[in-house]
N, C-alpha and C. Protein backbone atom coordinates (compact mmCIF):
# COMPACT_ATOMS: atom_id res chain seq x y z
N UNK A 1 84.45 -19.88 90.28
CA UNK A 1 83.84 -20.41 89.08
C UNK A 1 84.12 -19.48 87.90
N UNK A 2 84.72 -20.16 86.86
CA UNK A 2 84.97 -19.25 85.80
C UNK A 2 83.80 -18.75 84.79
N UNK A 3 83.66 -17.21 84.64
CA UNK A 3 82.58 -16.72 84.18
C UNK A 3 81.90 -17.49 82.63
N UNK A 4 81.01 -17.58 82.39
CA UNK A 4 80.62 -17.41 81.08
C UNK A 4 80.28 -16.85 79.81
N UNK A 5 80.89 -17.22 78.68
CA UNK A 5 80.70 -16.18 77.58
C UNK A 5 80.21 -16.44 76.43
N UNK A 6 79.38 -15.90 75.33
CA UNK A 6 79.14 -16.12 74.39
C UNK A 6 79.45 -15.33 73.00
N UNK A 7 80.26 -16.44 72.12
CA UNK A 7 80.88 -15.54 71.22
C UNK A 7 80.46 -16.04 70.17
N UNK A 8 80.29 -15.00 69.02
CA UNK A 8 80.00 -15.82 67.87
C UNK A 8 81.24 -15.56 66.82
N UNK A 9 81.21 -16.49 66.41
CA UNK A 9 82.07 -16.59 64.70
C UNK A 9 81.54 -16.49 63.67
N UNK A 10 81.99 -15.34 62.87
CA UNK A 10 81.25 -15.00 61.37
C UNK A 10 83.05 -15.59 60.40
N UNK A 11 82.71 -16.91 59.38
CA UNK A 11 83.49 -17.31 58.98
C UNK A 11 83.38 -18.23 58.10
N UNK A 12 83.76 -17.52 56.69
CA UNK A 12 83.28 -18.89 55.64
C UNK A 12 83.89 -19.52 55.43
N UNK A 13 84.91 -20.01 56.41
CA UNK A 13 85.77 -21.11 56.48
C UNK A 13 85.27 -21.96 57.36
N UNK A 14 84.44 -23.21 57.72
CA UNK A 14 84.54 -23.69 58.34
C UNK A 14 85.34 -24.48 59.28
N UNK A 15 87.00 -24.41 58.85
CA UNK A 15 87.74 -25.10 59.23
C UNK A 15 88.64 -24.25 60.64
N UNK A 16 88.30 -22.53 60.26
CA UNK A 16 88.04 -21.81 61.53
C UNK A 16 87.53 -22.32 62.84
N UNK A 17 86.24 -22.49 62.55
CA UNK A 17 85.32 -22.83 63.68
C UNK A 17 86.20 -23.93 64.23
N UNK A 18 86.51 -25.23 64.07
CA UNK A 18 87.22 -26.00 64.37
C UNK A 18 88.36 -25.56 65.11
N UNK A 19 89.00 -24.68 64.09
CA UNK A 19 90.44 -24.25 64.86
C UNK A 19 89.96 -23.12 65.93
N UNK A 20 89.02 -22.61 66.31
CA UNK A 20 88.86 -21.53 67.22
C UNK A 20 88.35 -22.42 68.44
N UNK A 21 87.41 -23.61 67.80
CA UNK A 21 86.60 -23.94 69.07
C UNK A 21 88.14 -24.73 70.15
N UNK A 22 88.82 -25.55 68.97
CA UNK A 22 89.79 -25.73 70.03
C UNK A 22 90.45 -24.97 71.07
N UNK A 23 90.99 -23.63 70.52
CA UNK A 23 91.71 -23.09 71.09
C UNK A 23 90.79 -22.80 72.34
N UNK A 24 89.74 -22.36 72.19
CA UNK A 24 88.49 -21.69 72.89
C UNK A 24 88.85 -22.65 74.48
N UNK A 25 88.11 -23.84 73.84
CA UNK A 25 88.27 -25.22 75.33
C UNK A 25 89.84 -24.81 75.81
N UNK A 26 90.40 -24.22 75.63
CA UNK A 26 92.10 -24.56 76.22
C UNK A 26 91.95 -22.49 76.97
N UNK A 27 91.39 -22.10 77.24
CA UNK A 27 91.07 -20.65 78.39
C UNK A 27 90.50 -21.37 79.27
N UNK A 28 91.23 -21.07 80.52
CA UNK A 28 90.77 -21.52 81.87
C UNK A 28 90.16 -20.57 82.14
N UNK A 29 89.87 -19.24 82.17
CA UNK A 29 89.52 -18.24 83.18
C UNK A 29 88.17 -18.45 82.97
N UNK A 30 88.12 -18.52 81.48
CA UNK A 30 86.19 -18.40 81.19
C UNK A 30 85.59 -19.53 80.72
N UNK A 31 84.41 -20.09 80.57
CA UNK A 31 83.55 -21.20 79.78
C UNK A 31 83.31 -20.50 78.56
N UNK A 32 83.34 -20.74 77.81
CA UNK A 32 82.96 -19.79 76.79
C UNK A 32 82.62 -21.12 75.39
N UNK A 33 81.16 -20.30 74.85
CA UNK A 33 80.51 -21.28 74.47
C UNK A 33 80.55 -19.93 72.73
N UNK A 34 81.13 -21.06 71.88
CA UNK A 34 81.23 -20.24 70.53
C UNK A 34 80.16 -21.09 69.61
N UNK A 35 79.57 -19.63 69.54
CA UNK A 35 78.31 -20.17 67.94
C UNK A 35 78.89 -19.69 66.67
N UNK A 36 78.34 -20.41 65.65
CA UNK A 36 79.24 -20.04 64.11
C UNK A 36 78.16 -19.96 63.40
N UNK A 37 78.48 -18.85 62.21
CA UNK A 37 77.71 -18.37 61.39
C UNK A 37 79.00 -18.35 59.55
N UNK A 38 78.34 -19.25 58.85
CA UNK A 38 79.40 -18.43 57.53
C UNK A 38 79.51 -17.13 56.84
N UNK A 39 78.25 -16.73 56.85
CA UNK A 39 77.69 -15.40 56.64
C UNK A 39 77.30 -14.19 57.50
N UNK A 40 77.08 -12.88 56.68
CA UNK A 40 76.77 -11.61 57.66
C UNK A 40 75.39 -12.07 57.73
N UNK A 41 74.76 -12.62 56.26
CA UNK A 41 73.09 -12.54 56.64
C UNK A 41 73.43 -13.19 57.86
N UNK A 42 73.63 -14.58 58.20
CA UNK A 42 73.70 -15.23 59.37
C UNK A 42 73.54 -15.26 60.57
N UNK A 43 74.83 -14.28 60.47
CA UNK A 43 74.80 -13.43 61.78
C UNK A 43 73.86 -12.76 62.14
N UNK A 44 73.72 -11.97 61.22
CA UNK A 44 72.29 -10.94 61.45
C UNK A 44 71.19 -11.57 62.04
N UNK A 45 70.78 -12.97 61.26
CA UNK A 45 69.65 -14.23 61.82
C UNK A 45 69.87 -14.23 63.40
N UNK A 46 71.09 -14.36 63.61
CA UNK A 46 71.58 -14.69 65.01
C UNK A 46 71.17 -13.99 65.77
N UNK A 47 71.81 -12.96 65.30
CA UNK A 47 71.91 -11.87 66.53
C UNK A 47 70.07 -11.60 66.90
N UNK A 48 69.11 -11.52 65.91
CA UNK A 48 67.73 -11.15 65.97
C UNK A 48 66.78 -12.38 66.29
N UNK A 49 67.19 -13.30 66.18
CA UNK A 49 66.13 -14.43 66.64
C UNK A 49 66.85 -15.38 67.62
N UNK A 50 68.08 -15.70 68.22
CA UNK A 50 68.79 -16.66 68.80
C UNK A 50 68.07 -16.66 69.99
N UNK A 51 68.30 -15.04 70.49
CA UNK A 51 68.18 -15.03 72.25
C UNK A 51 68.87 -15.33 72.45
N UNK A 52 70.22 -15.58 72.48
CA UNK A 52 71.43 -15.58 72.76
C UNK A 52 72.03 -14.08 72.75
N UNK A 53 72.57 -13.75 74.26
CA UNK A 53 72.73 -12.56 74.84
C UNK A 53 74.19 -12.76 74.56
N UNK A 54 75.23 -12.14 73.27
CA UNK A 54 76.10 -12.44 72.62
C UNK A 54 77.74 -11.42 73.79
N UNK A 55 78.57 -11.81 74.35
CA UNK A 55 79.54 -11.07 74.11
C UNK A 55 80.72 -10.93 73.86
N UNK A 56 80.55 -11.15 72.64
CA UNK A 56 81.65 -10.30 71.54
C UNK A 56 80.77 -11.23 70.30
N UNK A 57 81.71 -10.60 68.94
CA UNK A 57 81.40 -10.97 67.86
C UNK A 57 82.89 -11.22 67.07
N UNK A 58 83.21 -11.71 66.87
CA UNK A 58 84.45 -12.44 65.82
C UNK A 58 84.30 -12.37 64.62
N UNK A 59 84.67 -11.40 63.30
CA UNK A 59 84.57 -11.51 62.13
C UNK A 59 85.68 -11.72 61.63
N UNK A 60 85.08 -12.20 60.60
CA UNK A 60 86.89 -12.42 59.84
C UNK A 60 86.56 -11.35 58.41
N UNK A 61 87.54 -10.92 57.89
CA UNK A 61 87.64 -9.85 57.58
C UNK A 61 87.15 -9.98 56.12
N UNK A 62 88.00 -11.06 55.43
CA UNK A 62 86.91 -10.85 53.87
C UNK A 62 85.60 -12.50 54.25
N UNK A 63 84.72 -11.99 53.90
CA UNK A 63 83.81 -13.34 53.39
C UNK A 63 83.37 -13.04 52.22
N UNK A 64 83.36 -14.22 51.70
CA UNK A 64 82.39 -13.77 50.15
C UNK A 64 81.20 -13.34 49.71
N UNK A 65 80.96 -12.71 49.09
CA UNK A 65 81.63 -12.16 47.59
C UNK A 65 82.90 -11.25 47.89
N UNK A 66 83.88 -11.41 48.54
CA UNK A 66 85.23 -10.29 48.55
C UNK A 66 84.68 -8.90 49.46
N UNK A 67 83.45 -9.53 50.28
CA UNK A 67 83.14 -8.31 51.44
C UNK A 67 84.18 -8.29 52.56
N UNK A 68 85.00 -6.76 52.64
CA UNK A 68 85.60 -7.44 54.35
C UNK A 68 84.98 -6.05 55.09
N UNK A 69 85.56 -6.01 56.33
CA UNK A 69 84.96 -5.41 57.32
C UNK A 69 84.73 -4.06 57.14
N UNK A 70 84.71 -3.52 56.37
CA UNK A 70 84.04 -2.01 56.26
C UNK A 70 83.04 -2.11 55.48
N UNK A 71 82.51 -3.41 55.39
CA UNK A 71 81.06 -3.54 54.36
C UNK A 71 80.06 -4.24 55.70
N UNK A 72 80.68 -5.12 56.44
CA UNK A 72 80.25 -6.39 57.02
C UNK A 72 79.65 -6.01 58.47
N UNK A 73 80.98 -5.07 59.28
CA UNK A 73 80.94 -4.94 60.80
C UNK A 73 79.53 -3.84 60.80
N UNK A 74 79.56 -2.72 59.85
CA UNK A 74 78.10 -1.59 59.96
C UNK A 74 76.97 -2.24 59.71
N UNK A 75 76.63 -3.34 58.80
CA UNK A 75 75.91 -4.31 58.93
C UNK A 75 75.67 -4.31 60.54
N UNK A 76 76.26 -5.34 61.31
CA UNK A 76 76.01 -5.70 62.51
C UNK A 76 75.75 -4.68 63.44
N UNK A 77 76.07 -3.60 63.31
CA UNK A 77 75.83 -2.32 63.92
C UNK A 77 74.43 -1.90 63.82
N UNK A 78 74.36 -2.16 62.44
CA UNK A 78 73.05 -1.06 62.02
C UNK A 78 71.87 -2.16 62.70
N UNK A 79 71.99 -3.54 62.68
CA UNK A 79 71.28 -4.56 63.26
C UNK A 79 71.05 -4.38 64.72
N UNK A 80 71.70 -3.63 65.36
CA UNK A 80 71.21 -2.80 66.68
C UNK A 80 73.04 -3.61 67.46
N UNK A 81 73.77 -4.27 67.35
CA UNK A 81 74.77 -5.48 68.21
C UNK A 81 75.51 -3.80 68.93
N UNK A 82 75.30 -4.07 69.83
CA UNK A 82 76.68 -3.04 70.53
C UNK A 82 77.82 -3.77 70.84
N UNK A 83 77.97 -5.23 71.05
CA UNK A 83 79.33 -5.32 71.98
C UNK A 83 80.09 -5.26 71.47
N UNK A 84 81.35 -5.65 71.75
CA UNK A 84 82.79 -5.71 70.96
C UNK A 84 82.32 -6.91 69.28
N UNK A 85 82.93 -6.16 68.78
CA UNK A 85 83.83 -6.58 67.44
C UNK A 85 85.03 -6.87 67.08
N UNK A 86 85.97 -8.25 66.92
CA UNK A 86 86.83 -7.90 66.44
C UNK A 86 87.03 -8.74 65.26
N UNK A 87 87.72 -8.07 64.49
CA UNK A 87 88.09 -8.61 63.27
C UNK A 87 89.54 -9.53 62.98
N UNK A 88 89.27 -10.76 62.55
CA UNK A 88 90.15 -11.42 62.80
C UNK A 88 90.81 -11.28 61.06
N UNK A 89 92.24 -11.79 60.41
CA UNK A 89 92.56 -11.29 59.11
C UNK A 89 94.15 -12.38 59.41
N UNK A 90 94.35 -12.91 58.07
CA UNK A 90 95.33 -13.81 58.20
C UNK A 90 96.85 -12.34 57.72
N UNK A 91 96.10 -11.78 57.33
CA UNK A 91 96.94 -10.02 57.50
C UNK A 91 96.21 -8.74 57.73
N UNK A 92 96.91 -8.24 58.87
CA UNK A 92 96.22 -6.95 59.42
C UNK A 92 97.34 -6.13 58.96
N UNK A 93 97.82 -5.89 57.92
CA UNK A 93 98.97 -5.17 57.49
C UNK A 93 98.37 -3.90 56.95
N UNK A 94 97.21 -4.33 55.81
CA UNK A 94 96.97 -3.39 55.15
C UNK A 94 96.64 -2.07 55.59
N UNK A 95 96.71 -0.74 54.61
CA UNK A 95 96.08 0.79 55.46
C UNK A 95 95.12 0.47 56.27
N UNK A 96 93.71 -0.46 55.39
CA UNK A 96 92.54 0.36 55.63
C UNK A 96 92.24 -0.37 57.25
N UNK A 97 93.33 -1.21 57.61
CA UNK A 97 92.80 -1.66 59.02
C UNK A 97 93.37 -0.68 60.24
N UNK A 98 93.90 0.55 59.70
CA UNK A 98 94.08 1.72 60.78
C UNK A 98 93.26 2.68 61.16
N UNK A 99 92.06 2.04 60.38
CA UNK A 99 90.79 2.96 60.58
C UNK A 99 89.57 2.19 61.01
N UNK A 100 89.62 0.94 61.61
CA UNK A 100 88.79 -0.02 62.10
C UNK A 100 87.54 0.53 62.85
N UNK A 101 88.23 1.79 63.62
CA UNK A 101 86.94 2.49 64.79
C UNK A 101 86.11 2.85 63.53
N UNK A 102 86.19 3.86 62.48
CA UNK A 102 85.37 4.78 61.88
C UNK A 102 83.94 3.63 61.45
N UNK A 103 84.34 2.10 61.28
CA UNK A 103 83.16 0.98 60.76
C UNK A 103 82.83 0.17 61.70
N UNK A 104 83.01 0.90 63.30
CA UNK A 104 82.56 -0.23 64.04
C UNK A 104 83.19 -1.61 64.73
N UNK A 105 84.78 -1.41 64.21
CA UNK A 105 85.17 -2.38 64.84
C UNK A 105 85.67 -1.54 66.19
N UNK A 106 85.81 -2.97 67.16
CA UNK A 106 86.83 -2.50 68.03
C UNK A 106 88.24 -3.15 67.90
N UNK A 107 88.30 -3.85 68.11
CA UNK A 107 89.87 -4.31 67.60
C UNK A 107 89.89 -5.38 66.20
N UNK A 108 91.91 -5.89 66.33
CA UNK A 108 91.97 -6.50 64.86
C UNK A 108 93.00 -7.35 65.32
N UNK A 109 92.74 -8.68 65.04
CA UNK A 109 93.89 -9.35 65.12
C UNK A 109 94.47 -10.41 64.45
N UNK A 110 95.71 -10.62 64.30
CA UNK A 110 95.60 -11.60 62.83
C UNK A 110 95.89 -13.10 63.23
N UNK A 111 95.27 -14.07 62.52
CA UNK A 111 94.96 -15.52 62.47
C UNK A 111 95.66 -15.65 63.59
N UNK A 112 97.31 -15.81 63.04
CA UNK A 112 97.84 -15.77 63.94
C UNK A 112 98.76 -15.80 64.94
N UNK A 113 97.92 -14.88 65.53
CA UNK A 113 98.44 -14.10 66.91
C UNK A 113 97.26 -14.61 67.91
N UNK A 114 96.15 -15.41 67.41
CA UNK A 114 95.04 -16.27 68.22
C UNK A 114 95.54 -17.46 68.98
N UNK A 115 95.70 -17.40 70.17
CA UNK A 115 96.21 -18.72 71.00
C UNK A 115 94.88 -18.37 72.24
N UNK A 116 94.98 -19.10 73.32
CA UNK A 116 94.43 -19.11 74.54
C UNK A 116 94.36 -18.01 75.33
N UNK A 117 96.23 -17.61 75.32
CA UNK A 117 96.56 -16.32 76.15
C UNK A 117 95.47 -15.00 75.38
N UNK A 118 95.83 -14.98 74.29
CA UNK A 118 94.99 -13.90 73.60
C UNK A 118 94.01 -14.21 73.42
N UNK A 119 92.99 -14.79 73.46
CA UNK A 119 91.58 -14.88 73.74
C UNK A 119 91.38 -14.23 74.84
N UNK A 120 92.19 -15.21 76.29
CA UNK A 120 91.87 -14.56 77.45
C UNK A 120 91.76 -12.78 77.72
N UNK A 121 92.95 -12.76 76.93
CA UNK A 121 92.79 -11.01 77.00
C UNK A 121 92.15 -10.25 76.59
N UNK A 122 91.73 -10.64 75.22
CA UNK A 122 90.73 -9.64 74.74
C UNK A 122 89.23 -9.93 75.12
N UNK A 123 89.23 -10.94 75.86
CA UNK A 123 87.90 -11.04 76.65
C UNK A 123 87.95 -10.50 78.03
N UNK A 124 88.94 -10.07 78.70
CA UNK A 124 89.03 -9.31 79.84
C UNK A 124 88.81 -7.90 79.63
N UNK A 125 89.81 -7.77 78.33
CA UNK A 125 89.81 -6.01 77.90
C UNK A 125 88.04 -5.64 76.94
N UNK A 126 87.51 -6.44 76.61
CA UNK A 126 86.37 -6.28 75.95
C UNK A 126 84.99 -6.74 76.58
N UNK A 127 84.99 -7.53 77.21
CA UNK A 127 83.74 -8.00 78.09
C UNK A 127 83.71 -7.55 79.42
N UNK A 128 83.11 -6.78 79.38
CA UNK A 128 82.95 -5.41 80.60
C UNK A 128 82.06 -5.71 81.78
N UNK A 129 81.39 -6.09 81.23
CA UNK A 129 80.30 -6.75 82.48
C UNK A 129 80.15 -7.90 82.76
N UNK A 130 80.42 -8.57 84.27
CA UNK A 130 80.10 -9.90 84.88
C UNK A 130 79.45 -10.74 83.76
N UNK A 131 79.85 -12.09 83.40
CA UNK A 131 79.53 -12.87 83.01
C UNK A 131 78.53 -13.67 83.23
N UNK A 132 77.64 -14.04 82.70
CA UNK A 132 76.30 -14.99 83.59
C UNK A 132 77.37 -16.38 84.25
N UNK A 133 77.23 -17.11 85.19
CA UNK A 133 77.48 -18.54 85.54
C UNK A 133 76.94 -19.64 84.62
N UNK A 134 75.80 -19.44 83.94
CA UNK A 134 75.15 -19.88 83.39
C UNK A 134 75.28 -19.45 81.49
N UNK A 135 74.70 -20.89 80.36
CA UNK A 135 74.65 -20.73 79.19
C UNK A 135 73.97 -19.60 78.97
């Protein structure tokens, strides 16, 4: 039985969510059930009242007002979230994404380079502990 996971999407694109949830249904290894947020407040809501035992978190790198992840991911940190972070970016070119650890991310990957295969992986290499069977 393939494990279960819960991921959330921070993304003020809604047209993300769409394009992730697809890809999401197309990983055989895991069930994996994605919640979406447009905002950090959002997230933050999430992460503190859901009860939803989250693992990983998906940001995308600028949301508006022109915040990207060295404003956004310590947010979620300071909100108590330990698991993985990664930051998703339609370019991971720039310097300041060679310093991702110092704000809390753990990895970075761009739009895309997101298919099935790479989901699967960075949910093997990032979700560390047994999966519930269950939502």
């Amino acid at each position: 039985m393939a494990a279960h996971v819960n991921i959330l999407l921070v993304d003020d694109d809604p047209a993300e969510n769409v394009i992730l949830s697809a890809l999401m249904r197309k990983v055989t290894s895991y069930v994996i059930t994605l919640h979406y947020v447009e905002t950090v407040d959002g997230a933050l809501d999430f992460i503190r009242s859901s009860g939803v035992a989250l693992d990983m978190i998906l940001m995308d790198n600028r949301l508006q007002p022109q915040a990207d992840f060295r404003e956004t991911v310590p947010e979620l940190r300071r909100a108590g979230y330990i698991g993985p972070v990664g930051v998703i970016s339609s370019s991971i070119s720039d310097a300041y994404f060679q310093k991702i650890e110092d704000y809390g991310v753990d990895f970075r990957i761009d739009k895309a380079e997101l298919d099935p295969t790479a989901i699967e992986f960075l949910l093997r290499e990032y979700v560390r502990r047994e999966a519930s069977a269950g939502p």
